[in-house]
PDB file of N, CA and C in Angstrom:
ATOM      1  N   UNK A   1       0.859  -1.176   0.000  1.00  0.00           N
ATOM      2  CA  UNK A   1       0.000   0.000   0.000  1.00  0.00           C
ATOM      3  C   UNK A   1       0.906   1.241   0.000  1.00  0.00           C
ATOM      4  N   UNK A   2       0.913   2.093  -0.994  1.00  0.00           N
ATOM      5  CA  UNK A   2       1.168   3.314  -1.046  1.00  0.00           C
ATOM      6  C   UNK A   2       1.189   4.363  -0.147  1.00  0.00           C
ATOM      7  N   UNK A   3       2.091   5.698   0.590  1.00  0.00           N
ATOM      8  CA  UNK A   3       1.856   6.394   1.316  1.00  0.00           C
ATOM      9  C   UNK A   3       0.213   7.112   0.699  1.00  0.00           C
ATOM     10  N   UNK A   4      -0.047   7.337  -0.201  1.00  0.00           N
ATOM     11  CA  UNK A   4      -1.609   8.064  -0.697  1.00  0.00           C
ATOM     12  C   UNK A   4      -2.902   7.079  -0.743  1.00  0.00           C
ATOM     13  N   UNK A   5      -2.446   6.013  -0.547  1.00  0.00           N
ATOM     14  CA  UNK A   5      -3.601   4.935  -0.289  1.00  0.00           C
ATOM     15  C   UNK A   5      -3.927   5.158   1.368  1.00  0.00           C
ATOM     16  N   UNK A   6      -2.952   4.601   1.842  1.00  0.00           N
ATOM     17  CA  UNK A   6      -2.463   4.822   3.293  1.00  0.00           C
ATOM     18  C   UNK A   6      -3.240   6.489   4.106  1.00  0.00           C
ATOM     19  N   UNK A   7      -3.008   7.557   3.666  1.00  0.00           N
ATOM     20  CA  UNK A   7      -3.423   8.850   3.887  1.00  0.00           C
ATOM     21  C   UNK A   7      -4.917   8.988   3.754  1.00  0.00           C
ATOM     22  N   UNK A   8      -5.310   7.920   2.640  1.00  0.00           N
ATOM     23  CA  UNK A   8      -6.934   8.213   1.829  1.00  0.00           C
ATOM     24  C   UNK A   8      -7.524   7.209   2.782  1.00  0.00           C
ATOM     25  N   UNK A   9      -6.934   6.255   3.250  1.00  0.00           N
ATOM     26  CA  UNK A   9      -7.966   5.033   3.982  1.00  0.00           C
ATOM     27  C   UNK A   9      -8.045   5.932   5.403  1.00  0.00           C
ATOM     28  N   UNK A  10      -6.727   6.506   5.740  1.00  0.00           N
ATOM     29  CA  UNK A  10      -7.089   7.199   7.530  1.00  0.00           C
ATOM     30  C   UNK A  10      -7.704   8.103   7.169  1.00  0.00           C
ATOM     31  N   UNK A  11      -7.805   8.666   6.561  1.00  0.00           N
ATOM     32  CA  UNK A  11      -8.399   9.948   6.632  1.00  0.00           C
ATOM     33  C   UNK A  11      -9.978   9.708   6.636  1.00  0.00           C
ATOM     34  N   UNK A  12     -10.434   8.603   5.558  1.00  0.00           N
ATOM     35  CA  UNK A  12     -11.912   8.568   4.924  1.00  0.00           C
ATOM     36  C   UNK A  12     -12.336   7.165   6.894  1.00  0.00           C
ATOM     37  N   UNK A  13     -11.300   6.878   7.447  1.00  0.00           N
ATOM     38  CA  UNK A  13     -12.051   6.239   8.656  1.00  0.00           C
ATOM     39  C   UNK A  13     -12.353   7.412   9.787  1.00  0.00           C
ATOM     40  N   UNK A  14     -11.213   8.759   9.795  1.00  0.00           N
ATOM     41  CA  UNK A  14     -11.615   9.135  10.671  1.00  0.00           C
ATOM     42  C   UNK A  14     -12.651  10.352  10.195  1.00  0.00           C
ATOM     43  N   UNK A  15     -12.893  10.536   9.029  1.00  0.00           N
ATOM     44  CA  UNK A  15     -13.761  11.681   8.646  1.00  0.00           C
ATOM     45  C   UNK A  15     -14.843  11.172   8.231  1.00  0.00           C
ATOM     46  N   UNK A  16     -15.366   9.541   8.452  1.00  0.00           N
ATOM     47  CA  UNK A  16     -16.334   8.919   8.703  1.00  0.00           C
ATOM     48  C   UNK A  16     -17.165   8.727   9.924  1.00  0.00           C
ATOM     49  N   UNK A  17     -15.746   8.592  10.751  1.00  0.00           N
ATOM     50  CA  UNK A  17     -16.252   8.892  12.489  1.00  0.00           C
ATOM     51  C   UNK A  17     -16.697   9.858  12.707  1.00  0.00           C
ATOM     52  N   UNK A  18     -16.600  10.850  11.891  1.00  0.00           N
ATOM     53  CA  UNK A  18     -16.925  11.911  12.637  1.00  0.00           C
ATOM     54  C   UNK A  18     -18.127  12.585  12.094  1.00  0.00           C
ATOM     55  N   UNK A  19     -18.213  12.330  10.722  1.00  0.00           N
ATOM     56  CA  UNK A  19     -19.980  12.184   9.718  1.00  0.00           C
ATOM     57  C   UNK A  19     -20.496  11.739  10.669  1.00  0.00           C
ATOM     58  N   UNK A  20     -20.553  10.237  10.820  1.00  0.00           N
ATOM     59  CA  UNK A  20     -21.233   9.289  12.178  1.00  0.00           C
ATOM     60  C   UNK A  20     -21.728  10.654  12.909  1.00  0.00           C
ATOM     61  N   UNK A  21     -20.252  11.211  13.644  1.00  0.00           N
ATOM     62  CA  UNK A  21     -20.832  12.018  15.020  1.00  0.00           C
ATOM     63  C   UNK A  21     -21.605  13.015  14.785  1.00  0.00           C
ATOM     64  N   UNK A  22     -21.263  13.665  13.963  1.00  0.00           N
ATOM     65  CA  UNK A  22     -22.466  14.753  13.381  1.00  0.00           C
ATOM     66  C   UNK A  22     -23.854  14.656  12.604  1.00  0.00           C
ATOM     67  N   UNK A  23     -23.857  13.555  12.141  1.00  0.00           N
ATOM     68  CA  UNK A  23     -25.257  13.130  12.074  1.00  0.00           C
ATOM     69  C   UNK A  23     -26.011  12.747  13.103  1.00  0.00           C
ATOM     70  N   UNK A  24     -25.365  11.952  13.999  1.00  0.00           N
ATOM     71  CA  UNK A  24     -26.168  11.493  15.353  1.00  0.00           C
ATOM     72  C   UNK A  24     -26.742  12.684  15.832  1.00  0.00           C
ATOM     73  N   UNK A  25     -25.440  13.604  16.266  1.00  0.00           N
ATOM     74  CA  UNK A  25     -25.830  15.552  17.167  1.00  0.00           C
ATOM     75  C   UNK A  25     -27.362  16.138  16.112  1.00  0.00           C
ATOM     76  N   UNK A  26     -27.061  16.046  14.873  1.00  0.00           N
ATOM     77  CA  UNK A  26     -27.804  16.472  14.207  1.00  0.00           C
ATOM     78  C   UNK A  26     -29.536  16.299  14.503  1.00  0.00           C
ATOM     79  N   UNK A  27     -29.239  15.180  14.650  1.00  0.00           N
ATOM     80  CA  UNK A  27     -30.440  13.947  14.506  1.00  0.00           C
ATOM     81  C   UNK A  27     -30.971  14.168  16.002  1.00  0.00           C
ATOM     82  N   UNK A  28     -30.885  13.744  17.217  1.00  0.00           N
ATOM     83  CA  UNK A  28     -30.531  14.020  18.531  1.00  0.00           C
ATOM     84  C   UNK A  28     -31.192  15.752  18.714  1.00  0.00           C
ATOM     85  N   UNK A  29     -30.641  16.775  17.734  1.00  0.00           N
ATOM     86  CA  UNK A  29     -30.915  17.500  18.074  1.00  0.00           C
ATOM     87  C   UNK A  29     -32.465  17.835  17.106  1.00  0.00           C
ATOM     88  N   UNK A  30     -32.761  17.109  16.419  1.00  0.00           N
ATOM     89  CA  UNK A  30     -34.032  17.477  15.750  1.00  0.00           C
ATOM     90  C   UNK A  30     -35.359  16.824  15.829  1.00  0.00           C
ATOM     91  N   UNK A  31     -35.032  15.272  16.390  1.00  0.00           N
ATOM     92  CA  UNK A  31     -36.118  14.843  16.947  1.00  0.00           C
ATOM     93  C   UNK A  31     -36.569  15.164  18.418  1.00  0.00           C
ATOM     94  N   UNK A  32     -37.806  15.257  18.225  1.00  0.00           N
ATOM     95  CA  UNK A  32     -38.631  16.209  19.336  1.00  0.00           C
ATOM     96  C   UNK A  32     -38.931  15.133  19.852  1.00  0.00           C
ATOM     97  N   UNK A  33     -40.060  14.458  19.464  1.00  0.00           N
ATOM     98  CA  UNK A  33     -40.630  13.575  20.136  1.00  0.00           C
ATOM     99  C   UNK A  33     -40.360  11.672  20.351  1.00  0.00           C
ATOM    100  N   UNK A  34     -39.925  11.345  19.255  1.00  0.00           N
ATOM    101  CA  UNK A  34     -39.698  10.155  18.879  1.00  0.00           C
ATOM    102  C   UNK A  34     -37.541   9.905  19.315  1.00  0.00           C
ATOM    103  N   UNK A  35     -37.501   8.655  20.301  1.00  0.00           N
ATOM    104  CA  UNK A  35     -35.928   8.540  21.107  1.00  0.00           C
ATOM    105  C   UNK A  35     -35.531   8.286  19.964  1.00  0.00           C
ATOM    106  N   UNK A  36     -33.877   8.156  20.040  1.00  0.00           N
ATOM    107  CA  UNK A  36     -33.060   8.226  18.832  1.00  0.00           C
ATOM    108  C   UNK A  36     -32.746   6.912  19.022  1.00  0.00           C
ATOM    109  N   UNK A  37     -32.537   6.171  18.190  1.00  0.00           N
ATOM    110  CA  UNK A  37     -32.477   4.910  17.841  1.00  0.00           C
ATOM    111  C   UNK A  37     -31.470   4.440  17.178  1.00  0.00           C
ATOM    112  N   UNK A  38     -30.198   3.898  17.387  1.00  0.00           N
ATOM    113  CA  UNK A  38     -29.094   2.984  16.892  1.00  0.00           C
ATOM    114  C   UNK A  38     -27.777   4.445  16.875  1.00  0.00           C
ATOM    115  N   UNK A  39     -27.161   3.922  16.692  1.00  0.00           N
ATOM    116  CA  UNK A  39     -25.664   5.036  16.323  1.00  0.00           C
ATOM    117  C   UNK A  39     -25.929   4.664  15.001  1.00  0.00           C
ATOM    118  N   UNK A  40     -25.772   4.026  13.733  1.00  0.00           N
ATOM    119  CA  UNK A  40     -25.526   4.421  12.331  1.00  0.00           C
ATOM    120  C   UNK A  40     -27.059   4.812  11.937  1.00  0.00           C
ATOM    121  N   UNK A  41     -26.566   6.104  10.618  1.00  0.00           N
ATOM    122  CA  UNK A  41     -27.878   6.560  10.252  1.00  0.00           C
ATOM    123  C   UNK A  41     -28.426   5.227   9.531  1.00  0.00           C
ATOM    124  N   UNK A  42     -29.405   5.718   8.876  1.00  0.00           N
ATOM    125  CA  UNK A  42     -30.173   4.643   7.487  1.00  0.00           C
ATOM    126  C   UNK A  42     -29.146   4.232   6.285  1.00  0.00           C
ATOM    127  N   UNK A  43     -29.322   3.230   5.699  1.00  0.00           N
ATOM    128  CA  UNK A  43     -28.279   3.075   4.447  1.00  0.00           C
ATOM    129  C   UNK A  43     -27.840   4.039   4.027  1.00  0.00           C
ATOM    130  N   UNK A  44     -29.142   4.227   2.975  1.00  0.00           N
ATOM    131  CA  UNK A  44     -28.977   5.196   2.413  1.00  0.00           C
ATOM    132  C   UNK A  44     -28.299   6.427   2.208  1.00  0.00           C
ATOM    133  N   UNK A  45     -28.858   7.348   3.952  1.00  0.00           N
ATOM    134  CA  UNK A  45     -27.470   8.149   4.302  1.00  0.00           C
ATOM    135  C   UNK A  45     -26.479   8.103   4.794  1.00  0.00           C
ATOM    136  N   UNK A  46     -26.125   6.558   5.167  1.00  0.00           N
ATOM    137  CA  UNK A  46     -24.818   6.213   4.999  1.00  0.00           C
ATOM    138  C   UNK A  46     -24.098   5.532   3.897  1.00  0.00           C
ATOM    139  N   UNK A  47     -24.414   5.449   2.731  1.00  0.00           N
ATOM    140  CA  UNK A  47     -23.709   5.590   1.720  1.00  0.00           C
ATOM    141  C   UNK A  47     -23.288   6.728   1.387  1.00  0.00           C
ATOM    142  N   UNK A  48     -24.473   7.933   1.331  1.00  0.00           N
ATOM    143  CA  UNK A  48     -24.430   8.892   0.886  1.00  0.00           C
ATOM    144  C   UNK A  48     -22.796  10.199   1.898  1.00  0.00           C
ATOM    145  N   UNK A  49     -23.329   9.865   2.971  1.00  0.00           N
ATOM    146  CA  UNK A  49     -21.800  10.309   3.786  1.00  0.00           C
ATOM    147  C   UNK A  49     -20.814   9.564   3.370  1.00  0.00           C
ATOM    148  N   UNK A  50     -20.839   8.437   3.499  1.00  0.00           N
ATOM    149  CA  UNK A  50     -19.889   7.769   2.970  1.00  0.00           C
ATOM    150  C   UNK A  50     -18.705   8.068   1.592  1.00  0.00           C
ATOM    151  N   UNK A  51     -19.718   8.539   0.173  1.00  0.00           N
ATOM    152  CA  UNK A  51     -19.190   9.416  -0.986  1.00  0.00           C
ATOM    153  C   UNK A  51     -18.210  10.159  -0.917  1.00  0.00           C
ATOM    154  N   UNK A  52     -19.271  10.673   0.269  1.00  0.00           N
ATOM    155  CA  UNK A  52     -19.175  12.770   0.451  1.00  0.00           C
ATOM    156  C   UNK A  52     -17.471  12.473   1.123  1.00  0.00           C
ATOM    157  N   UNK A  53     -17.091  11.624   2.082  1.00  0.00           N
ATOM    158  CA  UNK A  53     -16.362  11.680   2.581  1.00  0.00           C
ATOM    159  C   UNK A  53     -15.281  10.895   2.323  1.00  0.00           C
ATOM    160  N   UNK A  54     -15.158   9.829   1.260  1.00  0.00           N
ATOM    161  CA  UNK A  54     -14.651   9.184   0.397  1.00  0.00           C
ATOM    162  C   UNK A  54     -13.953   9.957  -0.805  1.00  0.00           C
ATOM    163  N   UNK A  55     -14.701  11.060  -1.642  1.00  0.00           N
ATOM    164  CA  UNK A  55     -14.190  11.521  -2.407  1.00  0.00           C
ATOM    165  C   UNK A  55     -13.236  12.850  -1.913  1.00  0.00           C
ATOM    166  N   UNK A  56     -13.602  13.560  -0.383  1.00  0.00           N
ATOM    167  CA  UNK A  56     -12.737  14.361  -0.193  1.00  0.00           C
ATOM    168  C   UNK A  56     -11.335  13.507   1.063  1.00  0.00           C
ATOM    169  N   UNK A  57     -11.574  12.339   1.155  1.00  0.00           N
ATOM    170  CA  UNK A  57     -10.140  11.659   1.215  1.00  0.00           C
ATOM    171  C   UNK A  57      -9.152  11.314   0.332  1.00  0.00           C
ATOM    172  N   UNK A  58      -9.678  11.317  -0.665  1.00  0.00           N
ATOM    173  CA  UNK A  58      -8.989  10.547  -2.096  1.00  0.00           C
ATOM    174  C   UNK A  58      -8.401  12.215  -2.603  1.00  0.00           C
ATOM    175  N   UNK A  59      -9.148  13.212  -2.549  1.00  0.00           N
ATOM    176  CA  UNK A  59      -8.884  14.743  -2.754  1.00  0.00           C
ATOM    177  C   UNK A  59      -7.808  14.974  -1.583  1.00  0.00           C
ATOM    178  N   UNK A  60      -7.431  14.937  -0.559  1.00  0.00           N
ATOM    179  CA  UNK A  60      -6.532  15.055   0.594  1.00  0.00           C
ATOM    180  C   UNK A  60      -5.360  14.070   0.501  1.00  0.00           C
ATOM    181  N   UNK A  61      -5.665  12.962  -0.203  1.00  0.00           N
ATOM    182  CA  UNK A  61      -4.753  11.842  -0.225  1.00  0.00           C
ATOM    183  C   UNK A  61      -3.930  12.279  -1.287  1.00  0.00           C
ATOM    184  N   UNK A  62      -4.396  12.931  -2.183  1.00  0.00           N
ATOM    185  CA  UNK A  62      -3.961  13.579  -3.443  1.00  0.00           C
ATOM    186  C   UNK A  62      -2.987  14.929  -3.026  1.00  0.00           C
ATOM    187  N   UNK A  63      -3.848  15.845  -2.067  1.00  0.00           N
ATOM    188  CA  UNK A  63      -2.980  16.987  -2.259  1.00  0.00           C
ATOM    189  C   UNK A  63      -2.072  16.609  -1.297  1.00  0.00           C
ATOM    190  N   UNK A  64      -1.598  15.819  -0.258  1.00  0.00           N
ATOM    191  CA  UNK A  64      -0.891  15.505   0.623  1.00  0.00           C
ATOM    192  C   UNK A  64       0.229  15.001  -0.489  1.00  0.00           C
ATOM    193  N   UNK A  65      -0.013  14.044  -1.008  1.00  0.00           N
ATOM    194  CA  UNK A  65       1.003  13.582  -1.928  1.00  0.00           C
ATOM    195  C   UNK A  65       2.144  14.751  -2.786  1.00  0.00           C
ATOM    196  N   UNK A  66       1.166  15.878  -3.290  1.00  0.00           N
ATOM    197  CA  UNK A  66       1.320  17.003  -4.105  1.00  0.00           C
ATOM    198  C   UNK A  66       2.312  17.633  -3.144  1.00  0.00           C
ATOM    199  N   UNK A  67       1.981  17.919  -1.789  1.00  0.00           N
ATOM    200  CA  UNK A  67       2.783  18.865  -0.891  1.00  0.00           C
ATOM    201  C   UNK A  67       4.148  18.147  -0.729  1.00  0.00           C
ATOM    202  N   UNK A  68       4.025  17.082  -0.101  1.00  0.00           N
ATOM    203  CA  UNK A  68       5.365  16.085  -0.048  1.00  0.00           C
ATOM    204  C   UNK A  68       6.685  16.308  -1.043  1.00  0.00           C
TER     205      UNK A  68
END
C-alpha cells in the first residue's frame, strides 16, 4: 500500500467517524418527540456520507502527496 492509499484510507475512517458524530448531534438535536435509535444513520445516508467523505479523502490523499 502506497503512502496516498495509506493517507486516503485514515483519513476517509476518521472523517467517517466523525460524519457518524455529526449526524447522530444532528439527529438528537431534531427529533422532538420520537428517542433516537441505533448510532448508524439509514443506508442510504450512509452511503451517501460515505461518498461525500470518500471523495474528499482521495482529494486530501492527493494533495498531501502534491505537498510532499
Amino acid at each position: 500500500m502506497n503512502l496516498k492509499t495509506k493517507i486516503a484510507v485514515t483519513t476517509f475512517s476518521l472523517f467517517m467517524i466523525e460524519a457518524i458524530m455529526h449526524y447522530n448531534q444532528g439527529k438528537k438535536d431534531c427529533v422532538k418527540e420520537e428517542k433516537h435509535k441505533g448510532f448508524l444513520p439509514p443506508t442510504k445516508s450512509l452511503i451517501k456520507l460515505g461518498l461525500i467523505v470518500g471523495t474528499f479523502s482521495i482529494i486530501n490523499g492527493i494533495i498531501v502527496d502534491k505537498i510532499k
